[in-house]
Structure formats: structure tokens, C-alpha cells
N, C-alpha and C. Protein backbone atom coordinates (compact mmCIF):
# COMPACT_ATOMS: atom_id res chain seq x y z
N UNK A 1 -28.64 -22.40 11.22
CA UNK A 1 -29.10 -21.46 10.21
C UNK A 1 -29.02 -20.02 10.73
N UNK A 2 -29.43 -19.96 12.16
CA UNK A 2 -29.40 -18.72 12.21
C UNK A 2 -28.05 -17.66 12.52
N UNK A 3 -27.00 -18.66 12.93
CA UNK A 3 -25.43 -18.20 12.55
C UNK A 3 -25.05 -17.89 11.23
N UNK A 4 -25.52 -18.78 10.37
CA UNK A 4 -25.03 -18.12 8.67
C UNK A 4 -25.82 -17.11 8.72
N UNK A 5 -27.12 -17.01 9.12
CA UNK A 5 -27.79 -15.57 8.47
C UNK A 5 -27.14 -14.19 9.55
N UNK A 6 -26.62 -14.43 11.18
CA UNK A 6 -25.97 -13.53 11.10
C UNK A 6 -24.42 -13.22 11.04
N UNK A 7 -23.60 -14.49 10.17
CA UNK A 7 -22.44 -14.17 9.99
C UNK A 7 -22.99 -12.94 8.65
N UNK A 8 -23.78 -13.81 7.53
CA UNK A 8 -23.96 -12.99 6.34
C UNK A 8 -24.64 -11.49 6.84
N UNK A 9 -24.39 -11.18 7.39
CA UNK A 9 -25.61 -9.79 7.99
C UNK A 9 -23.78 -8.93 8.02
N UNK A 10 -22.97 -9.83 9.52
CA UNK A 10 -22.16 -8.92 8.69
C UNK A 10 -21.08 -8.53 8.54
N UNK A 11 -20.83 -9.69 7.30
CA UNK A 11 -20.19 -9.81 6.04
C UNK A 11 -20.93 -8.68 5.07
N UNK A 12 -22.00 -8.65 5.02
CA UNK A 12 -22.53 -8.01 3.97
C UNK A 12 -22.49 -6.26 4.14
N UNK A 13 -22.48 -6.26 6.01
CA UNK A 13 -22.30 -4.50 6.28
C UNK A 13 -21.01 -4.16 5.97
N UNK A 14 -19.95 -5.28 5.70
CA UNK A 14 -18.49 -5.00 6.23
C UNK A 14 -18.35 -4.50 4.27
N UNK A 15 -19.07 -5.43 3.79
CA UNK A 15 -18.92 -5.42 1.92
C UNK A 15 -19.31 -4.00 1.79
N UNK A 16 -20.77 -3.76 2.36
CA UNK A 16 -20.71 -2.34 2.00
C UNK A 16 -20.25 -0.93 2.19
N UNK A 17 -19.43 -0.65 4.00
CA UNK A 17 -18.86 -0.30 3.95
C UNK A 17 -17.60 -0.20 3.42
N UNK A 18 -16.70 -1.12 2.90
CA UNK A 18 -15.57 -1.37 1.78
C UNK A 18 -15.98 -0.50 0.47
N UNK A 19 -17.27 -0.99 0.41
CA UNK A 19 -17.37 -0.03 -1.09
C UNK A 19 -17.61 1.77 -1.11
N UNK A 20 -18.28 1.92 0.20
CA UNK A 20 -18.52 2.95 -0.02
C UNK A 20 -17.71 4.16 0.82
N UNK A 21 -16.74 3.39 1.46
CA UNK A 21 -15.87 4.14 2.51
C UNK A 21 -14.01 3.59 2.06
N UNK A 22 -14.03 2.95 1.01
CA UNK A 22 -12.57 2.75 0.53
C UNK A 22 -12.50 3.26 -1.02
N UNK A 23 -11.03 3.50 -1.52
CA UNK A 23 -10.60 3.83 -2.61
C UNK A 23 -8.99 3.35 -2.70
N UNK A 24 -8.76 2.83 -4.07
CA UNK A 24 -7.48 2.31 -4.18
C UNK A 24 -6.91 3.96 -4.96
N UNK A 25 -5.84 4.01 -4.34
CA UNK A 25 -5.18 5.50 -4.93
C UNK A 25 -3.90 4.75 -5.51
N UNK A 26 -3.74 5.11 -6.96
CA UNK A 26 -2.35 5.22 -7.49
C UNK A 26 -1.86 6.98 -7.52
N UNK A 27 -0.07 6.79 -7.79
CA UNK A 27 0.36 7.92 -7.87
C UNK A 27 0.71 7.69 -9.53
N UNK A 28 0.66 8.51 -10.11
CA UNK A 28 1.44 9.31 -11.26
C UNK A 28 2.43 8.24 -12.06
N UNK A 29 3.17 8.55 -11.07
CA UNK A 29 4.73 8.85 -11.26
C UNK A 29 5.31 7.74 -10.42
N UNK A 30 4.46 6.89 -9.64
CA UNK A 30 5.02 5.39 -8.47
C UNK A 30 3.79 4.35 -8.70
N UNK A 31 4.71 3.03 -8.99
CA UNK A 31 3.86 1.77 -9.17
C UNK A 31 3.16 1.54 -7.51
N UNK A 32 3.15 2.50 -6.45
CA UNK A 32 2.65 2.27 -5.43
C UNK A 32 1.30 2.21 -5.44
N UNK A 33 0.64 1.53 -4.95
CA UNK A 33 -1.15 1.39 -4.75
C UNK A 33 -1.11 1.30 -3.32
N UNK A 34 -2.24 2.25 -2.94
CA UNK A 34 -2.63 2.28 -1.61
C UNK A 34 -4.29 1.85 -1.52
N UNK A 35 -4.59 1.73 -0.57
CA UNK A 35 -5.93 1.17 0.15
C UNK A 35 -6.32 2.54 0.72
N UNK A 36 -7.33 3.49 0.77
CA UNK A 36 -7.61 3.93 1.54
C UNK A 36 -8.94 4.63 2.11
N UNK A 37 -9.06 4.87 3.09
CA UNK A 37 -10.08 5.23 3.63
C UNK A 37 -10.45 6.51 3.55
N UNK A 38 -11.59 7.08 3.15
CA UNK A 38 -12.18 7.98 3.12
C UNK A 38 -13.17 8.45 3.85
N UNK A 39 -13.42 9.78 4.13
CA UNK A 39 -14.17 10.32 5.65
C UNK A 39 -15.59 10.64 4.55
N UNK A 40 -15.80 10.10 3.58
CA UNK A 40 -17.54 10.66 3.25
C UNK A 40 -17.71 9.53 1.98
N UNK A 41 -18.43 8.99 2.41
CA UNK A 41 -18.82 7.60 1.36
C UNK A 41 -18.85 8.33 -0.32
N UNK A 42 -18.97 7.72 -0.98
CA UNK A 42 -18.73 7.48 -2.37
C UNK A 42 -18.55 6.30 -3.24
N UNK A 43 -18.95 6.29 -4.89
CA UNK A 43 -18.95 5.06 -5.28
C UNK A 43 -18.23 4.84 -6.03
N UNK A 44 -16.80 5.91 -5.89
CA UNK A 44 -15.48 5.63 -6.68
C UNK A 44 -14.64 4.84 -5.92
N UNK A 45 -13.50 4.04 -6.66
CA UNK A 45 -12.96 2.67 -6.01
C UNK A 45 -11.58 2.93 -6.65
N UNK A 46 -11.31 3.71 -7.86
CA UNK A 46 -9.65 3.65 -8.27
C UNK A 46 -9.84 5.49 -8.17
N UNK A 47 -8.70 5.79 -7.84
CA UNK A 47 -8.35 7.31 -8.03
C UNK A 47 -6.79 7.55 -8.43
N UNK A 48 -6.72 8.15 -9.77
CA UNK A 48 -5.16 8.37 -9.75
C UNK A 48 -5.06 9.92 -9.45
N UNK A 49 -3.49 9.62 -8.56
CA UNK A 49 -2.92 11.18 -7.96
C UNK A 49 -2.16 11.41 -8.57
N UNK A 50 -2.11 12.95 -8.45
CA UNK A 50 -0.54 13.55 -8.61
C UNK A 50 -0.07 13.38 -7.48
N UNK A 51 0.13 13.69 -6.39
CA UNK A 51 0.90 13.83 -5.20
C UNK A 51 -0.19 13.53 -3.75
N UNK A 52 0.80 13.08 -3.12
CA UNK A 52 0.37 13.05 -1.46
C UNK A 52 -0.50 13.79 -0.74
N UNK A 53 -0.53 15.42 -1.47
CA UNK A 53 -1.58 15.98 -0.74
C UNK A 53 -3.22 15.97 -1.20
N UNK A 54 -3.29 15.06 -2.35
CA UNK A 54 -4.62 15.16 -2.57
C UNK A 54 -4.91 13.83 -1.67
N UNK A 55 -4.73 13.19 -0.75
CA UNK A 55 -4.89 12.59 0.48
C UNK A 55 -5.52 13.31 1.71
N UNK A 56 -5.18 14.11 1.68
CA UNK A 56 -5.89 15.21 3.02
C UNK A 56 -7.15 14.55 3.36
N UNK A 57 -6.98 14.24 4.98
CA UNK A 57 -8.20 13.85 5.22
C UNK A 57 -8.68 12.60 5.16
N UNK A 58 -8.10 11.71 4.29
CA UNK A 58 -7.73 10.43 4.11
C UNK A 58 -7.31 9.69 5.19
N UNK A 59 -7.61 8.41 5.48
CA UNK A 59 -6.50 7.51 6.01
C UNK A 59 -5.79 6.32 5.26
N UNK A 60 -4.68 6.08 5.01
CA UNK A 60 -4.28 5.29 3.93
C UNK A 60 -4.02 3.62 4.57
N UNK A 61 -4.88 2.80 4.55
CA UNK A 61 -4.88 1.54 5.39
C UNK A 61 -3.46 0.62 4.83
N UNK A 62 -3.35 0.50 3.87
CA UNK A 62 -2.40 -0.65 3.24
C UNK A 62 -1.74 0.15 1.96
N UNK A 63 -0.58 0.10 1.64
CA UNK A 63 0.57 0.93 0.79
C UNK A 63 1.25 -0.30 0.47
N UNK A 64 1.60 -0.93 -0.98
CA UNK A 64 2.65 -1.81 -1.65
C UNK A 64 2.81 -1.28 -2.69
N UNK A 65 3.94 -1.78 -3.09
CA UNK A 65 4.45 -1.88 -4.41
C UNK A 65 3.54 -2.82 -5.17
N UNK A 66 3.36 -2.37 -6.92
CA UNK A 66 2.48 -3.04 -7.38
C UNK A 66 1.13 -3.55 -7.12
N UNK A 67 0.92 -4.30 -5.82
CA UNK A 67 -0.62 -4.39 -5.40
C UNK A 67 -0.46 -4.71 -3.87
N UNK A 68 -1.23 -4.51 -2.63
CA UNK A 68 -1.27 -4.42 -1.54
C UNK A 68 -1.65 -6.20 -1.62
N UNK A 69 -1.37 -6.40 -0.23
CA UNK A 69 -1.73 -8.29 0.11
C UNK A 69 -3.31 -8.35 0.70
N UNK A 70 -3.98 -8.65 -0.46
CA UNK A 70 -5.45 -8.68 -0.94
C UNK A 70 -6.61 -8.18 -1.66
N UNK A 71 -5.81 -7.52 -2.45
CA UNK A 71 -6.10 -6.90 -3.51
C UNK A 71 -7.00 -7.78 -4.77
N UNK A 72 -6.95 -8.37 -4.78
CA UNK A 72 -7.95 -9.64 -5.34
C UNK A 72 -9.07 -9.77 -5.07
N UNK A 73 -9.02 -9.63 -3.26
CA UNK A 73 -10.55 -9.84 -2.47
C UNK A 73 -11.17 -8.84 -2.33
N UNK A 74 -10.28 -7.32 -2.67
CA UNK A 74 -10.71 -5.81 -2.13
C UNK A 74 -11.72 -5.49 -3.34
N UNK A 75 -10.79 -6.42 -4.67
CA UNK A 75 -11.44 -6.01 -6.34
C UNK A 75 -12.59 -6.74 -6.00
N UNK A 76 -12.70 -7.80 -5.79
CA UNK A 76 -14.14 -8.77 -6.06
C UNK A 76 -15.23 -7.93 -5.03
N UNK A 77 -14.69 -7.49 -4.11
CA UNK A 77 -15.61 -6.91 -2.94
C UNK A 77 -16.38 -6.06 -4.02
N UNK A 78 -15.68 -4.82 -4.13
CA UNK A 78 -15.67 -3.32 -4.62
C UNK A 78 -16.45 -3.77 -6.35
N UNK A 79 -16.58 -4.71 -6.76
CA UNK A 79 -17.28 -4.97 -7.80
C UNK A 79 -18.18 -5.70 -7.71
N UNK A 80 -18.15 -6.77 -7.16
CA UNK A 80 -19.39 -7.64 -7.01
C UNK A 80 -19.68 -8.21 -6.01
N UNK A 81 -18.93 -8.10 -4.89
CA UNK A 81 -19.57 -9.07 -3.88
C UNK A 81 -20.36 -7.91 -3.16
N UNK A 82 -20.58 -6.42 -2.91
CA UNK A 82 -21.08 -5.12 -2.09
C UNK A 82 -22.90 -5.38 -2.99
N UNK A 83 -22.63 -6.25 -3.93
CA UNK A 83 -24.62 -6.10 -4.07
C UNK A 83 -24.94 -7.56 -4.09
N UNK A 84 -24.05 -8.62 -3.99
CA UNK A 84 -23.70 -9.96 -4.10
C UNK A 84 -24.21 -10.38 -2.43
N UNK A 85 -23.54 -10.07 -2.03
CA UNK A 85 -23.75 -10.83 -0.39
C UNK A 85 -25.27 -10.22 0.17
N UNK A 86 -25.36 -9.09 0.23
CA UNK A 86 -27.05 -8.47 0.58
C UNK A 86 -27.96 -9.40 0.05
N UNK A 87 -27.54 -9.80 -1.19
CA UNK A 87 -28.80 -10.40 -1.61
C UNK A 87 -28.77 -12.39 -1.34
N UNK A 88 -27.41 -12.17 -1.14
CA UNK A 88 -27.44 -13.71 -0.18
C UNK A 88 -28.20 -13.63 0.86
N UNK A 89 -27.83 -12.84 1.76
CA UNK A 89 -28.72 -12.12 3.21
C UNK A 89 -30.11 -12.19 3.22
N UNK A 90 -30.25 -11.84 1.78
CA UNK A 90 -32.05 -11.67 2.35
C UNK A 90 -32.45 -12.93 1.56
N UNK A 91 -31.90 -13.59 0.80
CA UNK A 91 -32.38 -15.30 0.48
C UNK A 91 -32.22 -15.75 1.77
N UNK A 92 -31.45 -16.03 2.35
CA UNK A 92 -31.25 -16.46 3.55
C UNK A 92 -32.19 -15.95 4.59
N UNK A 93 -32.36 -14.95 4.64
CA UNK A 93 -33.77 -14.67 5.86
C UNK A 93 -35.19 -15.21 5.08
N UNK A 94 -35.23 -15.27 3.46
CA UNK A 94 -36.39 -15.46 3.27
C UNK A 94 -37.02 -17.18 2.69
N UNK A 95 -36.08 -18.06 2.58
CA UNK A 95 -35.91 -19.20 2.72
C UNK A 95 -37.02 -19.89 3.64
N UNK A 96 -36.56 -19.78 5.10
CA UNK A 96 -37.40 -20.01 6.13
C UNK A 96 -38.78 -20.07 6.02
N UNK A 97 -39.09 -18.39 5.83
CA UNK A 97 -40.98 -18.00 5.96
C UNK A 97 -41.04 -18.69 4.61
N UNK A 98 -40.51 -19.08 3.49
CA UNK A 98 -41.31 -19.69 2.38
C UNK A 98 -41.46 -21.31 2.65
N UNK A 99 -40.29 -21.77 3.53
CA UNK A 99 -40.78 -23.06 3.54
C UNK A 99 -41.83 -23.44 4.45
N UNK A 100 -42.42 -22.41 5.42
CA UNK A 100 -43.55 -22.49 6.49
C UNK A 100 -44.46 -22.15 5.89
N UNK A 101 -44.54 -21.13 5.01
CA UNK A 101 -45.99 -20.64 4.02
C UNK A 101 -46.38 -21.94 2.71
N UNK A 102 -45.22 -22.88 2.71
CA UNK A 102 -45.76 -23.85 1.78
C UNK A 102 -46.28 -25.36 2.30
N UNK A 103 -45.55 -25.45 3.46
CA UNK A 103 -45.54 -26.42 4.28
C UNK A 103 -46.96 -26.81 4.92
């Protein structure tokens, strides 16, 4: 038990940094989608560009055509799993003290 509660500890820091330190950038004018990282948290997740330089400052982790390889797991993160897993986390720590306080 106490390996799931600290794999979920963090899984759940890794969920929230994803949400609050990534953004999927499209361009304009290119079916390209990028992954990228941003230097000051925020709770935006799609951004469309005009051009390359509104990147400044950025780091761009993953660049494909059409959708990057995990883009499925980045969406579920960035929507529901960043308030989803925390609250697995703390069922999981609080499980325990309830079955000793009833016991």
C-alpha cells in the first residue's frame, strides 16, 4: 500500500505540473502541433500562433504533424486526470486512518 500511495504522490505532481507548466501550440497556417513548455505556470493548454516568435522563452518538447505521439494521454492529463489523481492520493492516504478509527 504504501508504494501505490507513493507512486500516486508522484504521478499526481507530474499531472500537475503538465497542466500548469505545458501548452499545445498550433500555427496558423501548419497542421503542426507542438507540446510545449512554458517558464511561468498557467491554466491555458491550446494556444494558436501566428509565427515562431511568439515562442520566446518557450521550450518546445514534442513537434508532429497533425498530433504529437501521446497526445491522447497529454488531453486526458490537461483535462481530467491534473484534479483526478490528487484526489486518488488523498483517498489513498485516507483509507488507512478510517479503517483504524472504525476498527
Amino acid at each position: 500500500m504504501r508504494a501505490i500511495r507513493l507512486g500516486l504522490v508522484v504521478v499526481s505532481l507530474l499531472a500537475l505540473a503538465t497542466r500548469f507548466f505545458t501548452f499545445e501550440a498550433t500555427f496558423k497556417d501548419d497542421p503542426t502541433v507542438s507540446l510545449v513548455l512554458r517558464p511561468m505556470p498557467s491554466l491555458e493548454n491550446e494556444r494558436l500562433l501566428d509565427d515562431s516568435s511568439q515562442l520566446t522563452g518557450a521550450l518546445v518538447l514534442a513537434e508532429d504533424e497533425n498530433a504529437f505521439w501521446g497526445s491522447g494521454l497529454y488531453s486526458w492529463i490537461v483535462s481530467v486526470g491534473w484534479w483526478l489523481l490528487p484526489l486518488l492520493l488523498m483517498a489513498a492516504w485516507a483509507v488507512p486512518y478510517m479503517r483504524r478509527t472504525t476498527s
